[in-house]
PDB file of N, CA and C in Angstrom:
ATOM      1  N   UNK A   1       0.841  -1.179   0.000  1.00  0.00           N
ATOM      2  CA  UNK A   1       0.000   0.000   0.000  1.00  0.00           C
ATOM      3  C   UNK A   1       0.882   1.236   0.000  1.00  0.00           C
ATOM      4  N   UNK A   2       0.588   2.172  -0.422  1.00  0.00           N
ATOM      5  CA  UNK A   2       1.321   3.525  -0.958  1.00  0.00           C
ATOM      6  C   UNK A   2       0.458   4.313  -0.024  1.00  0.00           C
ATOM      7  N   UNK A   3       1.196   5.079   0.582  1.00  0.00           N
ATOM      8  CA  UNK A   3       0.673   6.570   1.643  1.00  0.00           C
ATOM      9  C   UNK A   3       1.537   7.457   1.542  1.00  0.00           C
ATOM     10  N   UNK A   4       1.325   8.970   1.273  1.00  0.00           N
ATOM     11  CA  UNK A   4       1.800  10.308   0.962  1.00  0.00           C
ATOM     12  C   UNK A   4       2.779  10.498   2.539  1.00  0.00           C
ATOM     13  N   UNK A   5       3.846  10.970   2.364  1.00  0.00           N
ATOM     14  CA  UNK A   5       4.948  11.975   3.236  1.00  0.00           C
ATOM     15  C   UNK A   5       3.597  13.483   3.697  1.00  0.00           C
ATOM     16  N   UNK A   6       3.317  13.544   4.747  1.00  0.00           N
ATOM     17  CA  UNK A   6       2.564  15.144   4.273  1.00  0.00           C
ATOM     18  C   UNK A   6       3.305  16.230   5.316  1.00  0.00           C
ATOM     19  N   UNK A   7       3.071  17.311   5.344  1.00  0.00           N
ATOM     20  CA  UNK A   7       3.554  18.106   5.962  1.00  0.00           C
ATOM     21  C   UNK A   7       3.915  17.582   7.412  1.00  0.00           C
ATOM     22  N   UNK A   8       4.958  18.487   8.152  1.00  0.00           N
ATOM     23  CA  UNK A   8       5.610  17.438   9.704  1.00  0.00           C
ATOM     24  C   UNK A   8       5.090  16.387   9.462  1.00  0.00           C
ATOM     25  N   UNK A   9       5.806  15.643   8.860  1.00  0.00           N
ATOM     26  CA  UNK A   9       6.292  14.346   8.590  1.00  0.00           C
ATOM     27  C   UNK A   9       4.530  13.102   8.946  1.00  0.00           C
ATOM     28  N   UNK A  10       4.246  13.838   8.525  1.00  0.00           N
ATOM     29  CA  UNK A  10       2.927  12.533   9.137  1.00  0.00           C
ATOM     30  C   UNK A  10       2.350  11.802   7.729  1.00  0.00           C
ATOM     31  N   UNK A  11       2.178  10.316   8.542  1.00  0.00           N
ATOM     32  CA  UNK A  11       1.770   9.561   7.208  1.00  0.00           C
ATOM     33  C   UNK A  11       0.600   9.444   7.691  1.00  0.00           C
ATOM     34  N   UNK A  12      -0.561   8.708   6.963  1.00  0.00           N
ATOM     35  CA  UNK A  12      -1.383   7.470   7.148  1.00  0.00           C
ATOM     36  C   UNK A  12      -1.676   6.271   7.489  1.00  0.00           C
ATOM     37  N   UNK A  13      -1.621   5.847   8.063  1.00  0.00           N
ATOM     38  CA  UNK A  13      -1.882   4.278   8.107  1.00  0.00           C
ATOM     39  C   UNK A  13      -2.883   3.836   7.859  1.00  0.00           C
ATOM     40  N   UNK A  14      -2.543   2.885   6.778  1.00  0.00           N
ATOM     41  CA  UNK A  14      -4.472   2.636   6.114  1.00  0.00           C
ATOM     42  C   UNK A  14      -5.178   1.758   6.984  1.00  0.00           C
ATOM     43  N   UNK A  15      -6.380   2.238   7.178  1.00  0.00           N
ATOM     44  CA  UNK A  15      -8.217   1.531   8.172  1.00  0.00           C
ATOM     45  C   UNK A  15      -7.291  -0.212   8.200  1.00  0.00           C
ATOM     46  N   UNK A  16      -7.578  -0.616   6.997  1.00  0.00           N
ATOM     47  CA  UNK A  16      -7.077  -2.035   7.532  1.00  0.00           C
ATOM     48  C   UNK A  16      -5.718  -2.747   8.179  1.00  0.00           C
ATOM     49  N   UNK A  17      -5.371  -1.969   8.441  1.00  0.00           N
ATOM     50  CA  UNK A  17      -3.804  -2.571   8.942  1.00  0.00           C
ATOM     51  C   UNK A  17      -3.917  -1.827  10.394  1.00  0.00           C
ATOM     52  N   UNK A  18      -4.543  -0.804  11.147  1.00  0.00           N
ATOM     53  CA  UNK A  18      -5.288  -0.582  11.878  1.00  0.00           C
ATOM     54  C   UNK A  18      -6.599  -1.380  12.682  1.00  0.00           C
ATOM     55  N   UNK A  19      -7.458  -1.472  11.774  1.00  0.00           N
ATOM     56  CA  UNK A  19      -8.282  -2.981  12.027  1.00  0.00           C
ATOM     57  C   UNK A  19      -7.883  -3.999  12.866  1.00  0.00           C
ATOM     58  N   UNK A  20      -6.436  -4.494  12.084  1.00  0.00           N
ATOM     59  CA  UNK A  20      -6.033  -6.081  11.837  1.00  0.00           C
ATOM     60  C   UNK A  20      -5.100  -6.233  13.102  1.00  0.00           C
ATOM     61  N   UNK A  21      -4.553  -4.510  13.807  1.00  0.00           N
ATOM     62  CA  UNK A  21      -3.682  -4.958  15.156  1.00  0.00           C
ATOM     63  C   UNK A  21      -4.240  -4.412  15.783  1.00  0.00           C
ATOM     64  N   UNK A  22      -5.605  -3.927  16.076  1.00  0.00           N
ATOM     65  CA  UNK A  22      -6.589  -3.282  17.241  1.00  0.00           C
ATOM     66  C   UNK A  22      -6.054  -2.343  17.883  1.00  0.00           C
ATOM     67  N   UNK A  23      -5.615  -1.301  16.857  1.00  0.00           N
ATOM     68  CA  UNK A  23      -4.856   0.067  17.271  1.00  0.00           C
ATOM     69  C   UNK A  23      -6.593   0.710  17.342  1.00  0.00           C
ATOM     70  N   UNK A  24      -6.252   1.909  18.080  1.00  0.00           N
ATOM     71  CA  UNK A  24      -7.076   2.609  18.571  1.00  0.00           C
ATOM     72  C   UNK A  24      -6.497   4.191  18.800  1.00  0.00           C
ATOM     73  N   UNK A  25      -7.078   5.548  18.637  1.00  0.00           N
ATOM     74  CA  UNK A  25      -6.248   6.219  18.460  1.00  0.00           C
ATOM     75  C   UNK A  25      -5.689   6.482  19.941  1.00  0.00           C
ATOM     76  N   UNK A  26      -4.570   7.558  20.456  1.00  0.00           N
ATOM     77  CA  UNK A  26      -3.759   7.390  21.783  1.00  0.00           C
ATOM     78  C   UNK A  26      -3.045   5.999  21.622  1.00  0.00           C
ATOM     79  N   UNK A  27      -2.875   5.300  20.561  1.00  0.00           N
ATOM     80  CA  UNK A  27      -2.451   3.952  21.108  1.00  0.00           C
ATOM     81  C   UNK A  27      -0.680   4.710  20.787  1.00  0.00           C
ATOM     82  N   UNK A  28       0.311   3.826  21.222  1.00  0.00           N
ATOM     83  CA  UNK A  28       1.564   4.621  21.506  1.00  0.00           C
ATOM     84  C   UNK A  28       2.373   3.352  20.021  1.00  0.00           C
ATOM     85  N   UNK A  29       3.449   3.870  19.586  1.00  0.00           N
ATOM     86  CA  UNK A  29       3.961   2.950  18.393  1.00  0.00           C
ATOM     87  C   UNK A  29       5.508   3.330  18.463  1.00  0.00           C
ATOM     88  N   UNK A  30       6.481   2.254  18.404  1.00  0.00           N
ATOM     89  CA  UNK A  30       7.454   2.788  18.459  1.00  0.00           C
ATOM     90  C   UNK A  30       8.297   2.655  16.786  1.00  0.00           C
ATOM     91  N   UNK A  31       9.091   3.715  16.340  1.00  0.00           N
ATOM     92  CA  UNK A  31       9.389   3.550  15.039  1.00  0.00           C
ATOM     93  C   UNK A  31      10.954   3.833  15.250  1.00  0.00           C
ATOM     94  N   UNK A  32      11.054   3.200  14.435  1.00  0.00           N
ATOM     95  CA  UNK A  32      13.016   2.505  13.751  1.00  0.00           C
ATOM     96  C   UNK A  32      13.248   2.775  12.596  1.00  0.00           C
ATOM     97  N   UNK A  33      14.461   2.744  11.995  1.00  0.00           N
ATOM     98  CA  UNK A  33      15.239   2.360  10.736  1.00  0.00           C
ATOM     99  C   UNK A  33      15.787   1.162  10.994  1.00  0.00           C
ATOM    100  N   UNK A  34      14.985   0.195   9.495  1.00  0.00           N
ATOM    101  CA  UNK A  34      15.830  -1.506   9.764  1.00  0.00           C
ATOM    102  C   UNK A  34      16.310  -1.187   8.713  1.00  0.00           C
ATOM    103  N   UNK A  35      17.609  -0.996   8.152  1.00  0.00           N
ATOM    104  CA  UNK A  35      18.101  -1.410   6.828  1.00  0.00           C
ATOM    105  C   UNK A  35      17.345  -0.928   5.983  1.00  0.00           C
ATOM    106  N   UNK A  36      17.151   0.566   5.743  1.00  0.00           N
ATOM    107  CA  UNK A  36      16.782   1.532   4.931  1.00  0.00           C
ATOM    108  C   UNK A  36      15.204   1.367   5.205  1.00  0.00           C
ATOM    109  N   UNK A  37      14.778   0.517   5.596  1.00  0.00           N
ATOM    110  CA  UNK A  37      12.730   0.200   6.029  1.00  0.00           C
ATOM    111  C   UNK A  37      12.829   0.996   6.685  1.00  0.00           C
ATOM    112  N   UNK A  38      11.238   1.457   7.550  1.00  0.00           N
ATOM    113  CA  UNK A  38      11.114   2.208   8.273  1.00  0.00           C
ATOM    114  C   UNK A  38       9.649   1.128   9.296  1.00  0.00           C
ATOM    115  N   UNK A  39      10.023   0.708  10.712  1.00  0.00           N
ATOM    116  CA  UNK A  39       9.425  -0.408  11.091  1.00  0.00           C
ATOM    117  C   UNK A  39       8.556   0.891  12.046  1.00  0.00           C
ATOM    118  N   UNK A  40       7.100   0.633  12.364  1.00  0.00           N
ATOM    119  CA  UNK A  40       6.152   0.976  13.466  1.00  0.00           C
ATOM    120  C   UNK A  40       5.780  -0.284  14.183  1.00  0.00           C
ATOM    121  N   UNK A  41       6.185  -0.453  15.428  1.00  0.00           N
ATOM    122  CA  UNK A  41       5.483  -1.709  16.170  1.00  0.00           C
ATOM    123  C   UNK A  41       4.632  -0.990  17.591  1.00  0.00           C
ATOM    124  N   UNK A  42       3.502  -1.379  17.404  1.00  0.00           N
ATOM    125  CA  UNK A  42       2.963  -1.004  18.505  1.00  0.00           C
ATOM    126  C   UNK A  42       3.232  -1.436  20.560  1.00  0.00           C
ATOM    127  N   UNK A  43       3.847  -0.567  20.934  1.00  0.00           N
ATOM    128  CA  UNK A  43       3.769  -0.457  22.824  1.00  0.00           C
ATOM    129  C   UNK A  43       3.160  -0.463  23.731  1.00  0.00           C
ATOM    130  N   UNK A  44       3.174  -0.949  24.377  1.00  0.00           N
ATOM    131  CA  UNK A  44       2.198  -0.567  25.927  1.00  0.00           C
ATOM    132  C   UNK A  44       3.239   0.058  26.747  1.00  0.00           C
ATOM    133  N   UNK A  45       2.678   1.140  27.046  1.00  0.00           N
ATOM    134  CA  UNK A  45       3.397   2.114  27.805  1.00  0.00           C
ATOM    135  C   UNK A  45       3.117   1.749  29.664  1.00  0.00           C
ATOM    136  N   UNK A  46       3.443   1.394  30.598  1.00  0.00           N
ATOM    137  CA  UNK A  46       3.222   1.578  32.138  1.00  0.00           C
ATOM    138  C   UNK A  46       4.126   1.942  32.709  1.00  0.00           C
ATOM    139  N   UNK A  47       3.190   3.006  33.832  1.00  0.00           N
ATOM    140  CA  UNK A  47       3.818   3.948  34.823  1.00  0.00           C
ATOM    141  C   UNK A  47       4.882   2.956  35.332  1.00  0.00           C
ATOM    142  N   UNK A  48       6.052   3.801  35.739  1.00  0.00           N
ATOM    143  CA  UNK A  48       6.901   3.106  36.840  1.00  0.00           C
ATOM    144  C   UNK A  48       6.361   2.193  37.599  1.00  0.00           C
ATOM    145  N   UNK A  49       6.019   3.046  38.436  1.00  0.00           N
ATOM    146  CA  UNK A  49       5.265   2.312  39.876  1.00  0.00           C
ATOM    147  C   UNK A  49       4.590   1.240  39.843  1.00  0.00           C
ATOM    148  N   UNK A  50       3.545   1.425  38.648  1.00  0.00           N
ATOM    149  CA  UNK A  50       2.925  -0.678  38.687  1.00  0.00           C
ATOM    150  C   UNK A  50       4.202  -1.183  37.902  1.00  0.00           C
ATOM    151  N   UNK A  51       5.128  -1.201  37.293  1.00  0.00           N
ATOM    152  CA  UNK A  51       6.033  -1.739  37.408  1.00  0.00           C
ATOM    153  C   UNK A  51       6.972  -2.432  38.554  1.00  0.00           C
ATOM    154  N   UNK A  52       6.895  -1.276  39.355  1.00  0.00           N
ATOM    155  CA  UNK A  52       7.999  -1.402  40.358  1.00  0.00           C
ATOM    156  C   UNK A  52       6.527  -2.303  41.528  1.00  0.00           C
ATOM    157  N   UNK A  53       5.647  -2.489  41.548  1.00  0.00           N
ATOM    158  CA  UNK A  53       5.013  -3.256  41.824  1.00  0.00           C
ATOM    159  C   UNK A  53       5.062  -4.344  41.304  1.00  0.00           C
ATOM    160  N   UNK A  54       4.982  -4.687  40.359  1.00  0.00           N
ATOM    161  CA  UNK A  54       4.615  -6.097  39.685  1.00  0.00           C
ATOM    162  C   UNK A  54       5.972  -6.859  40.043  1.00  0.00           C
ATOM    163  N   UNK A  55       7.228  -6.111  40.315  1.00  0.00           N
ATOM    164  CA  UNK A  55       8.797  -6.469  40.576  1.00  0.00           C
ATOM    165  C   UNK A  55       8.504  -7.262  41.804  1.00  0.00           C
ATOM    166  N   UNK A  56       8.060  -6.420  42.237  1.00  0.00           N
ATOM    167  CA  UNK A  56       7.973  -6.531  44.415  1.00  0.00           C
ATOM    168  C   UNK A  56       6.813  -7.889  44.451  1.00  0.00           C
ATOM    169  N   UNK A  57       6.046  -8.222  43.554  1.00  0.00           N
ATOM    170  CA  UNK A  57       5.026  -9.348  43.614  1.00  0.00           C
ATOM    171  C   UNK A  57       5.726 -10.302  43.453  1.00  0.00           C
ATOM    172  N   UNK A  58       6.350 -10.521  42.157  1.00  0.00           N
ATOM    173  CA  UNK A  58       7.176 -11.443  41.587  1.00  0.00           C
ATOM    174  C   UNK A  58       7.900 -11.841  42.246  1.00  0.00           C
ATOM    175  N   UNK A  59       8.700 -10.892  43.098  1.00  0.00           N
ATOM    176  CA  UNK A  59      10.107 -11.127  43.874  1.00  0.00           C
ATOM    177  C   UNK A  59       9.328 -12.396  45.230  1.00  0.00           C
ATOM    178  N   UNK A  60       8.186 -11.696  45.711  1.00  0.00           N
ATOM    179  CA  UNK A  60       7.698 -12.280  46.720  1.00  0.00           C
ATOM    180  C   UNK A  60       6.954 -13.727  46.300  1.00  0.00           C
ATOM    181  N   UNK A  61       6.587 -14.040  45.295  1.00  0.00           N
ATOM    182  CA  UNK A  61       5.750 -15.260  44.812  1.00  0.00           C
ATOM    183  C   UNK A  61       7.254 -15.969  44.702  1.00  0.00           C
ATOM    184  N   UNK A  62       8.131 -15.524  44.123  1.00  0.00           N
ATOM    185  CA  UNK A  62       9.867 -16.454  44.192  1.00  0.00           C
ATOM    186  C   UNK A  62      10.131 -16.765  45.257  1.00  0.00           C
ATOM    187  N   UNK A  63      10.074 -16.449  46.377  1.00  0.00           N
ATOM    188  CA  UNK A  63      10.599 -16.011  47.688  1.00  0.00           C
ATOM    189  C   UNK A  63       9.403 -17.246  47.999  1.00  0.00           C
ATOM    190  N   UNK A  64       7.881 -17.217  47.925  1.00  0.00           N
ATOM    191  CA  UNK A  64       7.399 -18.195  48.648  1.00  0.00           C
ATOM    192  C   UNK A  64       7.142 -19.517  48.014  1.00  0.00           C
ATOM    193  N   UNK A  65       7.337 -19.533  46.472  1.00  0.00           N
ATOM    194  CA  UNK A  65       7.370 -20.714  45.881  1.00  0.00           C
ATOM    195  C   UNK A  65       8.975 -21.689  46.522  1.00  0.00           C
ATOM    196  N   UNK A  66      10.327 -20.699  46.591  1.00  0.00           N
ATOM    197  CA  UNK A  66      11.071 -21.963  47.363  1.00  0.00           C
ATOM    198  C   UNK A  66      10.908 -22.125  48.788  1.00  0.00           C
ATOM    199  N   UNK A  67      10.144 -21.061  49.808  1.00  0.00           N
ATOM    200  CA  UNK A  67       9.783 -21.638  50.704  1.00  0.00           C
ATOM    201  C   UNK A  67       9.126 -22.536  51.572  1.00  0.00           C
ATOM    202  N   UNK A  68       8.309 -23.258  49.980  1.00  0.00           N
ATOM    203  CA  UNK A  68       7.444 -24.067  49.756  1.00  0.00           C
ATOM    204  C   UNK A  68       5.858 -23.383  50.040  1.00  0.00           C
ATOM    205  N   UNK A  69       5.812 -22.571  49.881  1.00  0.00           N
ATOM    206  CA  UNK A  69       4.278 -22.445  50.201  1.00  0.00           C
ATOM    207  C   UNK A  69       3.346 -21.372  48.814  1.00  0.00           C
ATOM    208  N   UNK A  70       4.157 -21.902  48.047  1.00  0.00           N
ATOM    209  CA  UNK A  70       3.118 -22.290  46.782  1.00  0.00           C
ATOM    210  C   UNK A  70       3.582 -23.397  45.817  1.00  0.00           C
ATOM    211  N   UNK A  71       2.520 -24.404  45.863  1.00  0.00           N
ATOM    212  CA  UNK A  71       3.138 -25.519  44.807  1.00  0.00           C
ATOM    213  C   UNK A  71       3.518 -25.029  42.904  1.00  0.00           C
ATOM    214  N   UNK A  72       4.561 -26.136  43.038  1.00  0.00           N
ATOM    215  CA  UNK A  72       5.126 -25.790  41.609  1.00  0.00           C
ATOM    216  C   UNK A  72       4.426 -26.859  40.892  1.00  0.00           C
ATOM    217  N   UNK A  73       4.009 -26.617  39.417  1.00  0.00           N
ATOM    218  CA  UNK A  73       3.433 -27.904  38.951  1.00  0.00           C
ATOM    219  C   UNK A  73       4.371 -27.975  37.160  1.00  0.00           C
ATOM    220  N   UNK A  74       4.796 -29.465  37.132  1.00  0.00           N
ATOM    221  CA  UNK A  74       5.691 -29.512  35.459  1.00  0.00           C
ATOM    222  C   UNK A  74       4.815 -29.617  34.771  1.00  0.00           C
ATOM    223  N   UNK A  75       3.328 -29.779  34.901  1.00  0.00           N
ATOM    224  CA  UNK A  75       2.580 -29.751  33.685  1.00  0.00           C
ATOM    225  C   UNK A  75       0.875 -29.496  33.806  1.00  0.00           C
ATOM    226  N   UNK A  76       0.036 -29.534  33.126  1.00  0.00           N
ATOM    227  CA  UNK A  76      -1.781 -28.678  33.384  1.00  0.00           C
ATOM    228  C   UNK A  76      -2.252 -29.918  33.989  1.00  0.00           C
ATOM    229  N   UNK A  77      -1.984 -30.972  33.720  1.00  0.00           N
ATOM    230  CA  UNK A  77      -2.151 -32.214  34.535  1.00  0.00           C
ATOM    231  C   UNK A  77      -2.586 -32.000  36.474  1.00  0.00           C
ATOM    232  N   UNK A  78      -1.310 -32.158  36.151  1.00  0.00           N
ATOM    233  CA  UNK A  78      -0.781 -31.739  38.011  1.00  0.00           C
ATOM    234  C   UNK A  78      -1.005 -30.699  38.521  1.00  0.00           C
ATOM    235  N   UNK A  79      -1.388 -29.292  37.648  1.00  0.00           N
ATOM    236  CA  UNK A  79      -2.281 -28.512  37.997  1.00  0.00           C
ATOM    237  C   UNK A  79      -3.791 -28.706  38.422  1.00  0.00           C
ATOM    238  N   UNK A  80      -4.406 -29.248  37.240  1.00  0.00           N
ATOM    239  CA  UNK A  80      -5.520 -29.869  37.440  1.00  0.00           C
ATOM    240  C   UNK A  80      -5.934 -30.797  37.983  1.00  0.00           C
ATOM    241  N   UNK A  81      -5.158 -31.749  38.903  1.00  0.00           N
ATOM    242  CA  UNK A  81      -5.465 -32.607  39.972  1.00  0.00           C
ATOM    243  C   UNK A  81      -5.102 -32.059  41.369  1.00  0.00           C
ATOM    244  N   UNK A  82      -4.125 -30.925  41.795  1.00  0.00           N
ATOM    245  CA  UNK A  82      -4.768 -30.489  42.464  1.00  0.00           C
ATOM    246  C   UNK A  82      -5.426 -29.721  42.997  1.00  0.00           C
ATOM    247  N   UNK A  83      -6.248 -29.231  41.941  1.00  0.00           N
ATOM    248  CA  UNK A  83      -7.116 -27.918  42.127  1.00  0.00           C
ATOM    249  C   UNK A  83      -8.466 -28.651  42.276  1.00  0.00           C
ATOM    250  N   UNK A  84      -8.085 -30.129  41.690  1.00  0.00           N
ATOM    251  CA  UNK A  84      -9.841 -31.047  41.989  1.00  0.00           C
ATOM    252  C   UNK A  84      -9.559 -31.494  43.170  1.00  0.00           C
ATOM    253  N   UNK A  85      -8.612 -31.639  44.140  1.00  0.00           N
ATOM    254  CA  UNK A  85      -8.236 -32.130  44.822  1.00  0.00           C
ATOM    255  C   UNK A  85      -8.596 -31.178  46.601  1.00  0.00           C
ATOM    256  N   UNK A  86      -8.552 -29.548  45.977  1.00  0.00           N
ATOM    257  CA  UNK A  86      -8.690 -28.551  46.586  1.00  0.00           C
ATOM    258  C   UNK A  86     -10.210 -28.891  46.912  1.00  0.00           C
ATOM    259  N   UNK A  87     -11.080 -29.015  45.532  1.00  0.00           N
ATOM    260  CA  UNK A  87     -12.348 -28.627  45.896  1.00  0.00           C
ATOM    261  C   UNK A  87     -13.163 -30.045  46.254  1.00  0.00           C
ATOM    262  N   UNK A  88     -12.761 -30.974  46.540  1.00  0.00           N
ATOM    263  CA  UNK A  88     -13.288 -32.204  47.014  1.00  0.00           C
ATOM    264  C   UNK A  88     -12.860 -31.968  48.456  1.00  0.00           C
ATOM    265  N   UNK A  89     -11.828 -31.054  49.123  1.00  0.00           N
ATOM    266  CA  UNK A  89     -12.035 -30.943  50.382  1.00  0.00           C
ATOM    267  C   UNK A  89     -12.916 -30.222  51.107  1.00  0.00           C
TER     268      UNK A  89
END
């Protein structure tokens, strides 16, 4: 698809390629030079802070999974037996 250069540098992005990655406008896009291309991939932008939250969760679910007090499971199996296992008590 072909879209015009227009004044300060703004292009178009045509309805369907919009559509097809559920951009919305405010949505945030980050753009590059690959080897003379010019790439837009769309971002999710979050504040620090639920970041620096989601760190401090993580850190603590690590912290109690080797303390043993959340089970680890190798597969949906062993998930799913004991979560039937939970609710039969």
């Amino acid at each position: 698809m072909l879209t015009v250069l227009r004044p300060k540098s703004q292009i178009t992005i045509p309805s369907n390629i919009i559509s097809s990655l559920g951009l919305k406008e405010g949505d945030q896009l980050d753009i590059c030079e690959d080897h003379g291309a010019i790439r837009l991939i769309p971002v999710a932008v979050y504040p620090k802070e639920y970041i620096k939250q989601l760190h401090t969760e993580i850190s603590q679910l690590k912290e109690d999974i080797q303390n043993g007090k959340h089970p680890v499971f190798n597969n949906l199996d062993s998930l799913f037996a004991d979560l039937d296992a939970d609710t039969e008590e």
